[in-house]
N, C-alpha and C. Protein backbone atom coordinates (compact mmCIF):
# COMPACT_ATOMS: atom_id res chain seq x y z
N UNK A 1 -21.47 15.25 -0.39
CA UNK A 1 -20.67 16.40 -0.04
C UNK A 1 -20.82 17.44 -1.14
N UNK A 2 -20.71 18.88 -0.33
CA UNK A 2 -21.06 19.65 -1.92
C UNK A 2 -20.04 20.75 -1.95
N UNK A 3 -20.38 20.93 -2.84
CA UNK A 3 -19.01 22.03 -3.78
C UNK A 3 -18.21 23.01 -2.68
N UNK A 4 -19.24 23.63 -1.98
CA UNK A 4 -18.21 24.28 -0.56
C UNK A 4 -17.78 23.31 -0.05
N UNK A 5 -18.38 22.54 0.57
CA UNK A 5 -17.48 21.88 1.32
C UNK A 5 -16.35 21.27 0.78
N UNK A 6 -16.39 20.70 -0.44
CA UNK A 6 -14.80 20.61 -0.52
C UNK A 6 -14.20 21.47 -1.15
N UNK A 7 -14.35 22.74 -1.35
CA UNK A 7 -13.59 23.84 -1.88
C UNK A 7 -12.91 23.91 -0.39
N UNK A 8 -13.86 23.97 0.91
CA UNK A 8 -13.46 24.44 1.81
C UNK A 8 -12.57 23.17 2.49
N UNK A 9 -12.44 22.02 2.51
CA UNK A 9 -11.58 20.88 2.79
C UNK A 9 -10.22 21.14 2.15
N UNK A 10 -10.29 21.43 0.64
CA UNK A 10 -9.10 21.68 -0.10
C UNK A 10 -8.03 23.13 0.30
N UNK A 11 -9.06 24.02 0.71
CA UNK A 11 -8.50 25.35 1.46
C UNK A 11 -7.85 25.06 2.32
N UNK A 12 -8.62 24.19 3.61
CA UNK A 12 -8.00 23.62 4.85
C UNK A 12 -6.76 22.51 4.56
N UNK A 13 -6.83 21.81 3.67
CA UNK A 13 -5.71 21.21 3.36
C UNK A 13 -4.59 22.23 3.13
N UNK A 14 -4.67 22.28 1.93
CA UNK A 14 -3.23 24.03 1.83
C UNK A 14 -3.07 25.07 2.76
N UNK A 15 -3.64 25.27 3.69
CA UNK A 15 -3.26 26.08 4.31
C UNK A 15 -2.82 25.69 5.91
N UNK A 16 -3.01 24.25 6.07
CA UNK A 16 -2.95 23.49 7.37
C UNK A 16 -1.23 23.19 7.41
N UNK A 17 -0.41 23.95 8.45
CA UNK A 17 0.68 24.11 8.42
C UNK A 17 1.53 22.85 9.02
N UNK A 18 2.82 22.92 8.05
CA UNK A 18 3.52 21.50 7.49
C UNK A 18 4.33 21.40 8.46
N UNK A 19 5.30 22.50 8.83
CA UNK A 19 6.55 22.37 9.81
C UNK A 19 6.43 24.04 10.22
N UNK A 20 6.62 24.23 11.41
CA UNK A 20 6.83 25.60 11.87
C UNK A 20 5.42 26.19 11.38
N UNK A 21 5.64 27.46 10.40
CA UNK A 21 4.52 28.41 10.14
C UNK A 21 4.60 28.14 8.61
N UNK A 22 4.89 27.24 7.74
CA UNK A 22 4.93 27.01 6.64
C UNK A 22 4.06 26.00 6.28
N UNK A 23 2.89 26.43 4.96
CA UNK A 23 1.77 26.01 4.52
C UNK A 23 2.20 25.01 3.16
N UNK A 24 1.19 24.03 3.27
CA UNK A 24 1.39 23.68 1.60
C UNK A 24 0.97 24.61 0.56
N UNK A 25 0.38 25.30 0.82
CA UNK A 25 0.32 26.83 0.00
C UNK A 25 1.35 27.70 -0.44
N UNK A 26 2.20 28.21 1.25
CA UNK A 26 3.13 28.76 0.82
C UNK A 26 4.47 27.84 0.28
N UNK A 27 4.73 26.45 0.36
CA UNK A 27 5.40 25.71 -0.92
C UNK A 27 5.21 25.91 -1.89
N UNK A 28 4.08 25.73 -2.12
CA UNK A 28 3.07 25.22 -3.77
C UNK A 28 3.72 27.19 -4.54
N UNK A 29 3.27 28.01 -4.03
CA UNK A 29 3.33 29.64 -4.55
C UNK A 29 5.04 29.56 -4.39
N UNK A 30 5.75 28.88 -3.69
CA UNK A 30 7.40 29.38 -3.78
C UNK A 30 8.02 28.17 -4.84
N UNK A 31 7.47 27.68 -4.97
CA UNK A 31 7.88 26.44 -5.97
C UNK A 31 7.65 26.96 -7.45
N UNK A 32 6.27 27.62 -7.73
CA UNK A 32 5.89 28.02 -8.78
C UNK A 32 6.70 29.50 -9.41
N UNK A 33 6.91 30.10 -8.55
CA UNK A 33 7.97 31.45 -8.49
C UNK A 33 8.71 30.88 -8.93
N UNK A 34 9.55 29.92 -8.48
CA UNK A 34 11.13 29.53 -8.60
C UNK A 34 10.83 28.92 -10.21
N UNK A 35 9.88 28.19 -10.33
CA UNK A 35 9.90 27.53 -11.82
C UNK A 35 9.88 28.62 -12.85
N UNK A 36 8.89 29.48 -12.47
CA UNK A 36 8.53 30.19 -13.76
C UNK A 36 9.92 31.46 -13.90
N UNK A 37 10.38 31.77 -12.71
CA UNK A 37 11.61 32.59 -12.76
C UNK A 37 12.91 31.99 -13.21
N UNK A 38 13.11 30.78 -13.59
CA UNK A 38 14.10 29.88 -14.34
C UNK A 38 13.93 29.36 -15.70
N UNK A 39 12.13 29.41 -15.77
CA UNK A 39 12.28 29.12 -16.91
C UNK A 39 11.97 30.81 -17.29
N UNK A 40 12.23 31.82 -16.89
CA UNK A 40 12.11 32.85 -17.53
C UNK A 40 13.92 33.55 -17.78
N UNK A 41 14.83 33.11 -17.29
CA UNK A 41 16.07 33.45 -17.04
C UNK A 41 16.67 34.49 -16.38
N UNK A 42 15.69 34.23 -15.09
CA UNK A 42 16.08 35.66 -14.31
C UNK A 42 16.66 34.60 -13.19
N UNK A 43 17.50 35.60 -12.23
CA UNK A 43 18.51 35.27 -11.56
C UNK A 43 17.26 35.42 -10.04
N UNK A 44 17.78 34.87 -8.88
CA UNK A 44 17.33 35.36 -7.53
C UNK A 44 17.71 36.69 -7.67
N UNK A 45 18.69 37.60 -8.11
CA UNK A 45 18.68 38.60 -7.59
C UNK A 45 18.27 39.67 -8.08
N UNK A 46 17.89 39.14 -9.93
CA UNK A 46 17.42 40.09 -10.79
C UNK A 46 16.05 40.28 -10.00
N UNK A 47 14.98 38.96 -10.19
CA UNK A 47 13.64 39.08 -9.58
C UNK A 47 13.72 40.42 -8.26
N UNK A 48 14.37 39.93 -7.01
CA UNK A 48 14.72 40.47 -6.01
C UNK A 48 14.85 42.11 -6.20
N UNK A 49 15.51 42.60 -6.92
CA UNK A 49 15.85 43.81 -7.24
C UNK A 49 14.76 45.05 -8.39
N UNK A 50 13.77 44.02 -9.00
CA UNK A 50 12.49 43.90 -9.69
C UNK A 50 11.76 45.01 -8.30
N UNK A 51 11.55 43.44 -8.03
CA UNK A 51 10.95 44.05 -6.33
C UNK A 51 11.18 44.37 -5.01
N UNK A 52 12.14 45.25 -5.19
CA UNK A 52 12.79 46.41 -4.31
C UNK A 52 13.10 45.01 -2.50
N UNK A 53 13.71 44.01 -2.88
CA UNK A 53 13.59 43.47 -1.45
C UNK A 53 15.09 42.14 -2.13
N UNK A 54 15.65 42.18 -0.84
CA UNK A 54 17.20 40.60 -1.14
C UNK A 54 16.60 40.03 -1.65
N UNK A 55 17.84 39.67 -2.34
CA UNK A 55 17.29 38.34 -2.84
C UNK A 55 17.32 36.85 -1.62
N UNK A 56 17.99 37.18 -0.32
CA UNK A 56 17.27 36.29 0.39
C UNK A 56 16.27 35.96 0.85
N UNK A 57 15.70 37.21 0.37
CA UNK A 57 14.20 36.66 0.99
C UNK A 57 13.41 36.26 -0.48
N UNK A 58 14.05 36.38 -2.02
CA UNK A 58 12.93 35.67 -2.61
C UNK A 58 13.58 34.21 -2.43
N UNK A 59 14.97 33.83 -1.92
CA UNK A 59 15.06 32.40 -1.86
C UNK A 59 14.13 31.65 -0.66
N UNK A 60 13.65 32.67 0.51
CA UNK A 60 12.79 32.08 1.29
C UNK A 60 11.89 31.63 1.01
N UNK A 61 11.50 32.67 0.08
CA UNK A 61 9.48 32.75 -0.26
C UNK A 61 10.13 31.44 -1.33
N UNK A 62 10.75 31.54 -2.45
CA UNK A 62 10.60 30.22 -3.01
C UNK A 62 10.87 28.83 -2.13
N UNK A 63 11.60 28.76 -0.97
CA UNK A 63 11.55 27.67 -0.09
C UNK A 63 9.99 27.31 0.41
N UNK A 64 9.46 28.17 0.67
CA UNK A 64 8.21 28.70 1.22
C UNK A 64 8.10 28.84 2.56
N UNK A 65 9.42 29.36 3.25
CA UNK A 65 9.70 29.99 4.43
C UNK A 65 9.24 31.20 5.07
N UNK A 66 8.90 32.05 3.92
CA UNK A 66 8.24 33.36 4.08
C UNK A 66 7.37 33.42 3.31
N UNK A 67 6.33 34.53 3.77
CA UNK A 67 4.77 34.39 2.81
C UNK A 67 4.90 35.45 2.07
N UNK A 68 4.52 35.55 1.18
CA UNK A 68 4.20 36.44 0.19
C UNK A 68 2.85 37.31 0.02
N UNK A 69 3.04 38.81 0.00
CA UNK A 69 1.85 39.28 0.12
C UNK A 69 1.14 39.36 -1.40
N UNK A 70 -0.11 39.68 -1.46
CA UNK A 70 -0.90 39.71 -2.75
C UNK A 70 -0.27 41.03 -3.51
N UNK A 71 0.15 41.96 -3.23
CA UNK A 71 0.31 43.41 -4.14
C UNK A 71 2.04 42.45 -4.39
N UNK A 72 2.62 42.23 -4.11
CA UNK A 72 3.94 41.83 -4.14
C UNK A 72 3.85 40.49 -5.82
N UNK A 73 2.84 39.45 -5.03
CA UNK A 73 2.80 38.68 -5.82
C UNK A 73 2.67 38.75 -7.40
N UNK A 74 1.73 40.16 -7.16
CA UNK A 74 1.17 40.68 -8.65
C UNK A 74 2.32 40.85 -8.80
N UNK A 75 3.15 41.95 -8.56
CA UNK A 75 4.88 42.20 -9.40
C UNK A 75 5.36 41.38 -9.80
N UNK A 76 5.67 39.92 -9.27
CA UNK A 76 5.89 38.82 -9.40
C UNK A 76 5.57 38.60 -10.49
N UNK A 77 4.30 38.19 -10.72
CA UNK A 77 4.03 37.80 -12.27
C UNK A 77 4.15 38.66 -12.95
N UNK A 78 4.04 40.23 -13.02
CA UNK A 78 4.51 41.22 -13.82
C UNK A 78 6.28 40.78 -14.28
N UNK A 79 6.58 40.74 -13.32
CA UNK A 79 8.24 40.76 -13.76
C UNK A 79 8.32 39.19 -14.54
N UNK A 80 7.85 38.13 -14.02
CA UNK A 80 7.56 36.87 -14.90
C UNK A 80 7.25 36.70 -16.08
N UNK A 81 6.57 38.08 -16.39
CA UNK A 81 5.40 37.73 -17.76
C UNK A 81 4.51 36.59 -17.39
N UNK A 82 4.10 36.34 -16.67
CA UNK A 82 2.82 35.20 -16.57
C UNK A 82 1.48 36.07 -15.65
N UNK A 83 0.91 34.92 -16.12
CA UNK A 83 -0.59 35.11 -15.31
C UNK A 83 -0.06 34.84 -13.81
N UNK A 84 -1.44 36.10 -12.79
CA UNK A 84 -0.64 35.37 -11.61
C UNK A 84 -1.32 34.47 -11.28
N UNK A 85 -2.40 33.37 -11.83
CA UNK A 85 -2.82 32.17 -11.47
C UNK A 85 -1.65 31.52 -11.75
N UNK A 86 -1.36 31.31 -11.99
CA UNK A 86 -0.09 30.38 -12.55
C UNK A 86 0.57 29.94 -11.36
N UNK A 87 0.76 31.32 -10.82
CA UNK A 87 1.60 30.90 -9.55
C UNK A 87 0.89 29.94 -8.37
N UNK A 88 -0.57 30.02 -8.39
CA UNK A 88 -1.33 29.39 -7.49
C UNK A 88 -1.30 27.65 -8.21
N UNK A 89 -1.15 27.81 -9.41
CA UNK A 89 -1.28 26.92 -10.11
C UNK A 89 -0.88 25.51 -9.31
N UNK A 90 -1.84 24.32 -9.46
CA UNK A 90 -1.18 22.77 -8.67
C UNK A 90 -0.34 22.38 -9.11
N UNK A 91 0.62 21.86 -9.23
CA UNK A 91 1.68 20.91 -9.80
C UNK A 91 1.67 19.99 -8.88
N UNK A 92 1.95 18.47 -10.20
CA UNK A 92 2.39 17.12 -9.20
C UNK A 92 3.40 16.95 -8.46
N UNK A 93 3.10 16.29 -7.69
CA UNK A 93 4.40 16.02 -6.85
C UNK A 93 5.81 15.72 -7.65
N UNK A 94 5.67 14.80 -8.92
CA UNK A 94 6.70 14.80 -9.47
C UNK A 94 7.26 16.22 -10.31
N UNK A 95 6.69 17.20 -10.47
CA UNK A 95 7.19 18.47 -11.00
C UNK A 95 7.90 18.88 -9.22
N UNK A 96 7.12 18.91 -8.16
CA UNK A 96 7.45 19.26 -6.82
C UNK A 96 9.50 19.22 -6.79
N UNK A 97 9.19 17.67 -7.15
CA UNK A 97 10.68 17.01 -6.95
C UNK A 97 11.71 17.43 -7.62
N UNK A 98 11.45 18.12 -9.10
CA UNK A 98 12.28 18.30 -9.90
C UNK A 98 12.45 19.57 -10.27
N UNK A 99 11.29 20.39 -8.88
CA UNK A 99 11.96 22.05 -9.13
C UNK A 99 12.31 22.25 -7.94
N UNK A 100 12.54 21.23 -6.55
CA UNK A 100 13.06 21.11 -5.58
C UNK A 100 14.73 20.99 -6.08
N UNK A 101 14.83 20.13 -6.66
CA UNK A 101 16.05 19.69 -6.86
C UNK A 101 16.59 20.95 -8.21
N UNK A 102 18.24 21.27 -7.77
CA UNK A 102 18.97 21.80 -8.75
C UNK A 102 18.59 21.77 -10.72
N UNK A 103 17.96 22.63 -11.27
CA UNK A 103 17.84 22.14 -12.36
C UNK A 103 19.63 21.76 -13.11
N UNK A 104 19.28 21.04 -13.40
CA UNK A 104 21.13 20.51 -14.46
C UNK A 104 20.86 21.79 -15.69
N UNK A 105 21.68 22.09 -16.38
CA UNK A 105 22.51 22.81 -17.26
C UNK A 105 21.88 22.80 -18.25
N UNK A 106 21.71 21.62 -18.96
CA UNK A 106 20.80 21.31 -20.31
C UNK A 106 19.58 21.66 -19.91
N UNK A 107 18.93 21.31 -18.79
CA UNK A 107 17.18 21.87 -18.44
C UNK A 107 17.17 23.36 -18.45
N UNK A 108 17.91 24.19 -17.73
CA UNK A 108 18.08 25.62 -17.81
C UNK A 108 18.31 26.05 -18.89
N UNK A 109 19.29 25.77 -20.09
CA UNK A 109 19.77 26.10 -20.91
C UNK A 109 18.48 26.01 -22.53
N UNK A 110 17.81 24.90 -22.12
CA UNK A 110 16.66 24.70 -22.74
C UNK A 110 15.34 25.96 -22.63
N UNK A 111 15.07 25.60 -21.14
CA UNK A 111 14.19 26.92 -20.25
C UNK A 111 14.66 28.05 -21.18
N UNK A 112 15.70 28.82 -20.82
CA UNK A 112 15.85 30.09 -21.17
C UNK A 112 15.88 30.12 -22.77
N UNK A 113 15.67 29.35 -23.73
CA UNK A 113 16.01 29.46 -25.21
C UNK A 113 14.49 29.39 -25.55
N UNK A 114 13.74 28.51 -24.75
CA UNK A 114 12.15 28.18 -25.05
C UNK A 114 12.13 29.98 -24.43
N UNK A 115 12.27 30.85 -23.69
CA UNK A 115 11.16 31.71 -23.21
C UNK A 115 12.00 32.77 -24.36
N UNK A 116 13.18 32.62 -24.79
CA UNK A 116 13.44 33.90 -26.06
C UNK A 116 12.84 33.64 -26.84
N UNK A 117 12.14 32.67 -27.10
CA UNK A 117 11.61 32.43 -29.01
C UNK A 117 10.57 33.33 -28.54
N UNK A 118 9.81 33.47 -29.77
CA UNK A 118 8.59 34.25 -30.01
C UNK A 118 7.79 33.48 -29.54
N UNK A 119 6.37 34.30 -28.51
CA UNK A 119 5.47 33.49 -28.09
C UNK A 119 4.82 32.83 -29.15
N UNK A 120 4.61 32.78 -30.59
CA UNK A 120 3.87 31.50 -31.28
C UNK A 120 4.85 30.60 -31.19
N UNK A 121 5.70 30.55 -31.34
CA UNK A 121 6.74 29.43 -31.13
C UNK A 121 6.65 28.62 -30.07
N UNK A 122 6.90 29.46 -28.93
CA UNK A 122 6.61 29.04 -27.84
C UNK A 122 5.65 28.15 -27.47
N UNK A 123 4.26 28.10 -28.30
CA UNK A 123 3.24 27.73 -27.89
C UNK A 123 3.11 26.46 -29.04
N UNK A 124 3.57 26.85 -30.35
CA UNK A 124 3.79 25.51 -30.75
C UNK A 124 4.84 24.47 -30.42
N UNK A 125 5.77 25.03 -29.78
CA UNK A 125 6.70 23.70 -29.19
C UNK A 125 6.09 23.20 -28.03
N UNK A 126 5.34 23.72 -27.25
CA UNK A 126 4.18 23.51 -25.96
C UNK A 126 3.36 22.24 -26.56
N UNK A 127 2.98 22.51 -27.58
CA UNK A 127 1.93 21.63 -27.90
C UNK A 127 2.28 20.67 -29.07
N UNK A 128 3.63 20.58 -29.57
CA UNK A 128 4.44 19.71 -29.93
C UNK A 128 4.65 18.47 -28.62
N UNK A 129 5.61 19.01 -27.91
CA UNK A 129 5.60 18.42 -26.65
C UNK A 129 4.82 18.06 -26.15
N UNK A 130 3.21 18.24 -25.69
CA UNK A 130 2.13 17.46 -25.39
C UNK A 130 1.96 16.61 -25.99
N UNK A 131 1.71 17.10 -27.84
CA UNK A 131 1.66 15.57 -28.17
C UNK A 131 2.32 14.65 -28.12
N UNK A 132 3.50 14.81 -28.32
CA UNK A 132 4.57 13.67 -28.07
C UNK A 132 4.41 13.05 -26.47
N UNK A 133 3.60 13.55 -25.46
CA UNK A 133 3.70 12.47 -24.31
C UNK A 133 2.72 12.03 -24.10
N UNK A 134 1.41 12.94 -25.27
CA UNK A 134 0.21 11.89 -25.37
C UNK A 134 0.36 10.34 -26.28
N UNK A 135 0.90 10.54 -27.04
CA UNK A 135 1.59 9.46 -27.68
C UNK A 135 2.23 8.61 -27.52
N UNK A 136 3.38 9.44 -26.91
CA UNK A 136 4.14 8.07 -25.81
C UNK A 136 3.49 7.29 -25.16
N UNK A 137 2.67 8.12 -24.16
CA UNK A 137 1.63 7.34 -23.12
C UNK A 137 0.90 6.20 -23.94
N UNK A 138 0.07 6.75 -24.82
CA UNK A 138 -0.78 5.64 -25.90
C UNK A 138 -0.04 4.87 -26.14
N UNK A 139 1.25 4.81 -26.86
CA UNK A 139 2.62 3.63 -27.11
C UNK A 139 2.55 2.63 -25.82
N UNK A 140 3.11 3.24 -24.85
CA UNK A 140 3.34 2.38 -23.61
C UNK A 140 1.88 1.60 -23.10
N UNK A 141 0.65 2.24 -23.37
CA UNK A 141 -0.58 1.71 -23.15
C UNK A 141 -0.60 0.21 -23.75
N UNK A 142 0.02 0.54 -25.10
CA UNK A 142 -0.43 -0.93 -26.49
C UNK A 142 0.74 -2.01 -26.16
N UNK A 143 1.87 -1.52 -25.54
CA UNK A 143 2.99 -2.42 -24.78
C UNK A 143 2.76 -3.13 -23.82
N UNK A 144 2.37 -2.57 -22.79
CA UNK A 144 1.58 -3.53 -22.02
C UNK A 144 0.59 -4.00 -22.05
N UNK A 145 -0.53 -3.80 -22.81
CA UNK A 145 -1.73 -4.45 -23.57
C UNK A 145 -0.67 -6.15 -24.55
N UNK A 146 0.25 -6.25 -24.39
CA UNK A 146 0.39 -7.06 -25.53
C UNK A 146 1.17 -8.07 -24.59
């Protein structure tokens, strides 16, 4: 099999609709909104008001009830501060679950203190935190090795 073809299998996967007119695409892009707009400390209605539209409809598009157009999306990451790959970006199913679900108090409260520091900061607690779950992982590797 070659490189189109599964670029083009993986296309057809995300875009092959889940319930009603809703894509694993448009999840995957309303999931990633909702993360990066929490961990940025903006409200549904701040974003919303960013870009001239309710904020019920960015709670749709983050459900992934409604689609999101490309000139829109760009604002999106403008008002985010992120790349707008990001938003296309994959996440595992277990990130899926845990930006599905209510973030608790301490996770938000964390989020919004990580995105005030200064971006070197930012990026060394990023990669603080990696190492520590590359490590862990290696730990738990030599635990059950024994």
């Amino acid at each position: 099999m070659g490189i189109r073809q599964l670029n083009k299998n993986h296309v057809n996967d995300m875009t092959a609709v889940i319930r009603g007119r809703e894509t694993k695409l448009d999840l995957l892009v309303g999931k990633n909104i909702k993360l990066q707009r929490v961990a940025a400390g903006l409200s549904q209605r701040c974003l919303a008001e960013y870009l001239g539209v309710t904020f019920q409809q960015i709670q749709k598009v983050e459900q992934g009830k409604n689609r999101i157009g490309a000139g829109r999306l760009a604002l999106v990451a403008e008002a985010l501060k992120c790349p707008i790959d990001q938003l296309y970006a994959d996440i595992s199913d277990d990130v899926f679950s845990s930006v599905s679900s209510e973030l608790n108090t301490l996770d938000l409260s964390l989020l919004q203190r990580l995105n005030a520091l200064d971006p070197r900061f930012q990026r060394i607690i990023k990669k603080l935190i990696n190492e520590l779950a590359v490590n862990d992982n290696d730990n738990t590797d030599n635990v059950e090795q024994t």
